[in-house]
N, C-alpha and C. Protein backbone atom coordinates (compact mmCIF):
# COMPACT_ATOMS: atom_id res chain seq x y z
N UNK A 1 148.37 84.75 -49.11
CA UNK A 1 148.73 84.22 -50.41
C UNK A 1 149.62 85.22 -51.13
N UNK A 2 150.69 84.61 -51.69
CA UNK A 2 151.62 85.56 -52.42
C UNK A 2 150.88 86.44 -53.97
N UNK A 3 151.67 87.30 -53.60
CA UNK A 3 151.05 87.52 -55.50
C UNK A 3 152.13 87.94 -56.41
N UNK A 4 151.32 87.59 -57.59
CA UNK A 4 152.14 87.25 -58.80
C UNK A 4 153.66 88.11 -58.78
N UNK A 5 154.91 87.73 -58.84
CA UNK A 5 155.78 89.10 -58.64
C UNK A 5 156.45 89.39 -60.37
N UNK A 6 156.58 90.86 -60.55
CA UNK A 6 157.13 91.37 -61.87
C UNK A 6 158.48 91.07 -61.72
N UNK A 7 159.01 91.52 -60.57
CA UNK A 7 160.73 91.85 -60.25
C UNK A 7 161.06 90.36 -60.25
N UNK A 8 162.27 90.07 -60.67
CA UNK A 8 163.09 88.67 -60.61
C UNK A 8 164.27 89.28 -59.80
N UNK A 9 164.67 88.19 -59.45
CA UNK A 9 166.80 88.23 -59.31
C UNK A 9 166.88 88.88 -60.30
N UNK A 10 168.19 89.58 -60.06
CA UNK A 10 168.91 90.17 -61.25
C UNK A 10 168.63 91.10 -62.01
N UNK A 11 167.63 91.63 -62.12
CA UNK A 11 166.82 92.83 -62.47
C UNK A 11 167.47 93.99 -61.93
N UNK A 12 167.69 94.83 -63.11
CA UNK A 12 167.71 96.19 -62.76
C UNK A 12 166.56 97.00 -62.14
N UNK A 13 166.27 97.55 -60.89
CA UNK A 13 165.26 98.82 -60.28
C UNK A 13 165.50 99.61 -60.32
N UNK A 14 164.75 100.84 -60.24
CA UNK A 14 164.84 101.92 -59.32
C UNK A 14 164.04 102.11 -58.08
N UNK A 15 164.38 102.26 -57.05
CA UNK A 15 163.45 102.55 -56.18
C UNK A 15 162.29 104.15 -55.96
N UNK A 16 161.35 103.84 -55.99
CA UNK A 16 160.67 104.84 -56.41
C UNK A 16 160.07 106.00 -54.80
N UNK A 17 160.22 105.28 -53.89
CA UNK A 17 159.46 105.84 -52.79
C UNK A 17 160.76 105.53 -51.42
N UNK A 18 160.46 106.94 -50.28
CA UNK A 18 161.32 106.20 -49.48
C UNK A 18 163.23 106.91 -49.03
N UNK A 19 163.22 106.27 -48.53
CA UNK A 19 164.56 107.31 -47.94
C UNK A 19 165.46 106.93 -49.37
N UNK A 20 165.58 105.58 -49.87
CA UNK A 20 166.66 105.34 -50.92
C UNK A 20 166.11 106.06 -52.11
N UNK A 21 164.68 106.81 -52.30
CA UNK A 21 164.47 107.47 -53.49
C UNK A 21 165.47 107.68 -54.98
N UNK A 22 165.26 107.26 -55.71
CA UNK A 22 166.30 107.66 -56.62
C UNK A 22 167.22 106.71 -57.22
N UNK A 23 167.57 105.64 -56.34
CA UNK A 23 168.65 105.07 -56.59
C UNK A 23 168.44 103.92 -57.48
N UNK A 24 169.42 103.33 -58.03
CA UNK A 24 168.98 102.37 -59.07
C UNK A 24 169.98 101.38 -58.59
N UNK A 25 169.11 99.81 -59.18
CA UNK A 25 170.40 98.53 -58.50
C UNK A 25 169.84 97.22 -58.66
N UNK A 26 170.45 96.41 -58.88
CA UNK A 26 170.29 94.85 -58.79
C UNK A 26 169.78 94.44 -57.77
N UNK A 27 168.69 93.76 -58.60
CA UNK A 27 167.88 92.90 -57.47
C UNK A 27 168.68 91.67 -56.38
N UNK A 28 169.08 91.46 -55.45
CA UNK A 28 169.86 90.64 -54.92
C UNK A 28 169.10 89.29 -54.38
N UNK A 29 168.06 89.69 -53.99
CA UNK A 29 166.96 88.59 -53.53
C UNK A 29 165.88 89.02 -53.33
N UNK A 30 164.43 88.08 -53.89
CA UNK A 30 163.58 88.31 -53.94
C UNK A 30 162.57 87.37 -53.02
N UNK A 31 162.07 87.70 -51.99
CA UNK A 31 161.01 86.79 -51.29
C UNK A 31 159.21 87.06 -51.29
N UNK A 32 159.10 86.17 -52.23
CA UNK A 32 157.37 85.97 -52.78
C UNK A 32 156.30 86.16 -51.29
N UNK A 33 156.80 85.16 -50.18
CA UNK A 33 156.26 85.28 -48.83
C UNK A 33 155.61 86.51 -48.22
N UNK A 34 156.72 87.29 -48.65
CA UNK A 34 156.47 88.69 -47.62
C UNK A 34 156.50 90.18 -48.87
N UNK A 35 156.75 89.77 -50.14
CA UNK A 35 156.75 90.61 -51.30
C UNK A 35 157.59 91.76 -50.89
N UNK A 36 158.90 91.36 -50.82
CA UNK A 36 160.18 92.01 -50.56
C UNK A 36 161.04 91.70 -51.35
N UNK A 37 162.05 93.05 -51.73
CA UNK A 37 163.14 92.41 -52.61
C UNK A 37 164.35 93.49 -52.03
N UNK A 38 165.09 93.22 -51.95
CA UNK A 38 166.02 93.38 -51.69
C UNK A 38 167.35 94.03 -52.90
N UNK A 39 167.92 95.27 -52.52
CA UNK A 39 168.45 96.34 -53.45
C UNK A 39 169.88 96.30 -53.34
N UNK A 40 170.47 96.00 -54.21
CA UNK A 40 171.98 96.25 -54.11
C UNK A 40 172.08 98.19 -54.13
N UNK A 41 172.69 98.37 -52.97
CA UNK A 41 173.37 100.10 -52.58
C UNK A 41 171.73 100.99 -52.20
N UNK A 42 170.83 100.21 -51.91
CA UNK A 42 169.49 100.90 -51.31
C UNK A 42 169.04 100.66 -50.31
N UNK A 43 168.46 101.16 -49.47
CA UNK A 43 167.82 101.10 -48.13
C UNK A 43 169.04 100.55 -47.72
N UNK A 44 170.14 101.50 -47.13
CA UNK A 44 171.20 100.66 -46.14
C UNK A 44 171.00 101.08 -44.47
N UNK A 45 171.23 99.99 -43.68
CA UNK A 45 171.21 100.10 -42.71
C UNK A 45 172.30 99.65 -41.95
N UNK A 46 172.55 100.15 -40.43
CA UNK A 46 173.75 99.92 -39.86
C UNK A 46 173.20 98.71 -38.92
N UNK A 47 174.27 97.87 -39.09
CA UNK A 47 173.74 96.16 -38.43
C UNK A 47 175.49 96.16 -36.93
N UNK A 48 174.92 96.13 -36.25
CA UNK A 48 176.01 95.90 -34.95
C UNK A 48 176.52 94.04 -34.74
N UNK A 49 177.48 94.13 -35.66
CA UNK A 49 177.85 92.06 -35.39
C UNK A 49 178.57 92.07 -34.44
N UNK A 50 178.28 90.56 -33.67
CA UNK A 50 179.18 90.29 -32.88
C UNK A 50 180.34 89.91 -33.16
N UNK A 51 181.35 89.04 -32.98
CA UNK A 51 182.36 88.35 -32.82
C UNK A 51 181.92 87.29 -32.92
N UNK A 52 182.61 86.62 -34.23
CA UNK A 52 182.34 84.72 -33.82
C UNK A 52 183.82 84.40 -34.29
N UNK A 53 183.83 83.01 -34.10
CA UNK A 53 184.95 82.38 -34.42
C UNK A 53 185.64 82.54 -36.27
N UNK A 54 184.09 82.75 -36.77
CA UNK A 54 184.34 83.15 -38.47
C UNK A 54 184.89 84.55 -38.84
N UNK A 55 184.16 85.60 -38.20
CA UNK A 55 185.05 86.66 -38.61
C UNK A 55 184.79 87.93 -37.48
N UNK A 56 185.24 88.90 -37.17
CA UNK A 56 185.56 89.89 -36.41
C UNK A 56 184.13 90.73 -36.12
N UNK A 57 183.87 91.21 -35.07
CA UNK A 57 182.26 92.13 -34.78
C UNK A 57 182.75 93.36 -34.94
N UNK A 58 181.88 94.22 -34.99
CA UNK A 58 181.70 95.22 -35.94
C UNK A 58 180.25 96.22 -35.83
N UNK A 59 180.65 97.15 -36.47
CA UNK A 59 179.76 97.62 -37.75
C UNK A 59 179.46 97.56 -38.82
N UNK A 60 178.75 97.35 -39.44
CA UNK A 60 178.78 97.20 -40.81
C UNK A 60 177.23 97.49 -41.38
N UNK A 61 177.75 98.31 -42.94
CA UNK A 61 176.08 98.67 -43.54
C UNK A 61 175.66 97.69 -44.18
N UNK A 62 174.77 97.23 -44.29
CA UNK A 62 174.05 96.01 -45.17
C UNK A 62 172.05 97.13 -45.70
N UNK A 63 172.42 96.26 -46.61
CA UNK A 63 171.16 96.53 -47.65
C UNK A 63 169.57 95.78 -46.87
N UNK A 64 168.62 96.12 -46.46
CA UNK A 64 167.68 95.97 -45.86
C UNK A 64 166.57 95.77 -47.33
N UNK A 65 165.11 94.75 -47.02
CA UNK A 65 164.53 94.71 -47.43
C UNK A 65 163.36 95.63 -48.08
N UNK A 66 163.02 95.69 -49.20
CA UNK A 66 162.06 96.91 -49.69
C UNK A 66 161.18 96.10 -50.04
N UNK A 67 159.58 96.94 -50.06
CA UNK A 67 158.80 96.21 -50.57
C UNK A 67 158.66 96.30 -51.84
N UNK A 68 157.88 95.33 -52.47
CA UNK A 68 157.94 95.20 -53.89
C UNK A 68 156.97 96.67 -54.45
N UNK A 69 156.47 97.04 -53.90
CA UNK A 69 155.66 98.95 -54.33
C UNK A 69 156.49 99.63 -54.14
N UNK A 70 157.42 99.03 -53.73
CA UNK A 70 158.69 100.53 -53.71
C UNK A 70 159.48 100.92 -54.60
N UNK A 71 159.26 99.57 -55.15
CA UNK A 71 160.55 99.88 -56.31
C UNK A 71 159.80 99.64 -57.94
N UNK A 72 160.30 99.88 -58.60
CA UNK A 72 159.90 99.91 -60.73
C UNK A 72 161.13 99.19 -61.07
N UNK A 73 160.81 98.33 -61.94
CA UNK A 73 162.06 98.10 -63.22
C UNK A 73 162.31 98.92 -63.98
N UNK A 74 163.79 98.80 -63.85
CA UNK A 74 164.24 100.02 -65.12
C UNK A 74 164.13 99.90 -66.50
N UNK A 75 163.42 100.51 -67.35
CA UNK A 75 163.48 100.48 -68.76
C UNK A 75 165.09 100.38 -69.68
N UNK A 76 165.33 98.81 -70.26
CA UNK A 76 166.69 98.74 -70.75
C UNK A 76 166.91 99.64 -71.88
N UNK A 77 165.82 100.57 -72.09
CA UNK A 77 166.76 101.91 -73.10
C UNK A 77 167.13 103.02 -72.79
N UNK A 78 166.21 103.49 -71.43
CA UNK A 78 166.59 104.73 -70.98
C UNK A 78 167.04 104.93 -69.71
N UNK A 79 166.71 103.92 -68.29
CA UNK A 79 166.96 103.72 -67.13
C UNK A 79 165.96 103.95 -66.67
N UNK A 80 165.02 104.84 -66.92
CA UNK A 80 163.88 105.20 -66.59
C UNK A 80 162.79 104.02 -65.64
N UNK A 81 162.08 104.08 -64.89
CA UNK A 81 160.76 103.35 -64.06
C UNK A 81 159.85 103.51 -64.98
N UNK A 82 159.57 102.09 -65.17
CA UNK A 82 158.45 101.45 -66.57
C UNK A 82 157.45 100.19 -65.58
N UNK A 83 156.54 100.21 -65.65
CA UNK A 83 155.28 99.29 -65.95
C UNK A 83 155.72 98.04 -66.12
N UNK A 84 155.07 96.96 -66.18
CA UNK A 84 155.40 95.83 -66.45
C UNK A 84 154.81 94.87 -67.32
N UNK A 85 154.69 94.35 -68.72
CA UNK A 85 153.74 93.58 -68.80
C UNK A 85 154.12 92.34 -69.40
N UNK A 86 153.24 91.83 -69.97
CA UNK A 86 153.54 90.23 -70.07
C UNK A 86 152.91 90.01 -71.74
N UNK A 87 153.87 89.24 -72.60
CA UNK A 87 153.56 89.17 -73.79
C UNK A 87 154.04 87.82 -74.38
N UNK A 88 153.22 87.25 -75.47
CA UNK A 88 153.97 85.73 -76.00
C UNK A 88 154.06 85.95 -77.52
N UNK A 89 155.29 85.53 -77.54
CA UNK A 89 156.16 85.22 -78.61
C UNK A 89 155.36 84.41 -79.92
N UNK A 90 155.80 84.49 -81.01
CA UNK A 90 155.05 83.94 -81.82
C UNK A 90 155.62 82.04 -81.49
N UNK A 91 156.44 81.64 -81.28
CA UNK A 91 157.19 80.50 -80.54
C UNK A 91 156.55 80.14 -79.35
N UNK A 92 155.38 80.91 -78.72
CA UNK A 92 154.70 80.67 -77.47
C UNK A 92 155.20 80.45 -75.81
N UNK A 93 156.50 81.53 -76.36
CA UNK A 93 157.22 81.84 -74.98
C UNK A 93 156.56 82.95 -74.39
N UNK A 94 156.28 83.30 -72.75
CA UNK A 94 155.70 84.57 -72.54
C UNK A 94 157.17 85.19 -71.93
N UNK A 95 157.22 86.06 -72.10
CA UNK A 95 158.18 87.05 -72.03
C UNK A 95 157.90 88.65 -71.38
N UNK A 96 158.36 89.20 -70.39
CA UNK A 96 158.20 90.26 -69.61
C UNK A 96 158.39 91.42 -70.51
N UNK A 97 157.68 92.61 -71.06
CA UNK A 97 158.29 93.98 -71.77
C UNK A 97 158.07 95.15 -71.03
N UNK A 98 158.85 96.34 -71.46
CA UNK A 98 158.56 97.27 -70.81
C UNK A 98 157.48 98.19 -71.31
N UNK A 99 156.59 98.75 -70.60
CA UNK A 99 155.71 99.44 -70.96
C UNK A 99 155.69 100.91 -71.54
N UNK A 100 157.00 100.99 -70.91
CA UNK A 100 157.25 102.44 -71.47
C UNK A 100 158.28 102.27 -72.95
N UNK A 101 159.12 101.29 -73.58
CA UNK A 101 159.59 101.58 -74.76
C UNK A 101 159.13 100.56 -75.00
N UNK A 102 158.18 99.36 -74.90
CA UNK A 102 157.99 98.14 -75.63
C UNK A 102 159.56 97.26 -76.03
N UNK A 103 160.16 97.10 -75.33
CA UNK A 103 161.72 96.36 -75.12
C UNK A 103 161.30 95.14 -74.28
N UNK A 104 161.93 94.51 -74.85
CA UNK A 104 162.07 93.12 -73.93
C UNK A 104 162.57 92.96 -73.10
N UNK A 105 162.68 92.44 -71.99
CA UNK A 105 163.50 92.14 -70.45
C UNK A 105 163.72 90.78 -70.67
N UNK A 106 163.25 89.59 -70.38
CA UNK A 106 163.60 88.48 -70.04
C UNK A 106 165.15 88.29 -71.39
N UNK A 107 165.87 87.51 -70.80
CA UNK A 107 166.86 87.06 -71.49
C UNK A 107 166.85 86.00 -72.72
């Protein structure tokens, strides 16, 4: 059974653990299934393509899957790895904040 996930698309991370240590980046895709998300410029790996009729084989680095413990959302005031929590609006929207400056995330 999946569990609940903090990280969305589009989210700023940092990755916290791990050879990409350090790095910060857009969430590119997120899969609930296997609680992986995937890092724009993190965890890169070298992928050997073949040749098809679409485009030329190769080398090429592509961004590999992280698990969702690997990585923190970045706090939108400082960049910093913040906590996650969940709060409703007086309008009775729930809305994602950060734990470390109390800032809002969702759009």
């Amino acid at each position: 059974m999946a569990q609940a996930m903090k990280i969305k698309k589009g989210d700023k991370v940092v990755v916290i653990t791990g050879r990409s240590k350090g790095v910060t980046g857009e969430v590119l895709n997120v899969s609930r299934e296997t609680a992986r998300v995937t890092v724009a410029g993190a965890n890169k790996v070298t992928k050997h393509v073949k040749p098809s009729r679409a485009a030329a084989g190769g080398i090429e680095q592509r961004e590999a899957p992280l698990h969702v413990s690997n990585v923190m959302l970045a706090d939108p005031k400082d960049g910093k790895p913040t906590r996650v929590g969940v709060k409703t609006l007086e309008d009775g929207r729930k809305v994602r904040i950060a734990k470390r400056s109390g800032e809002v995330i969702d759009r």
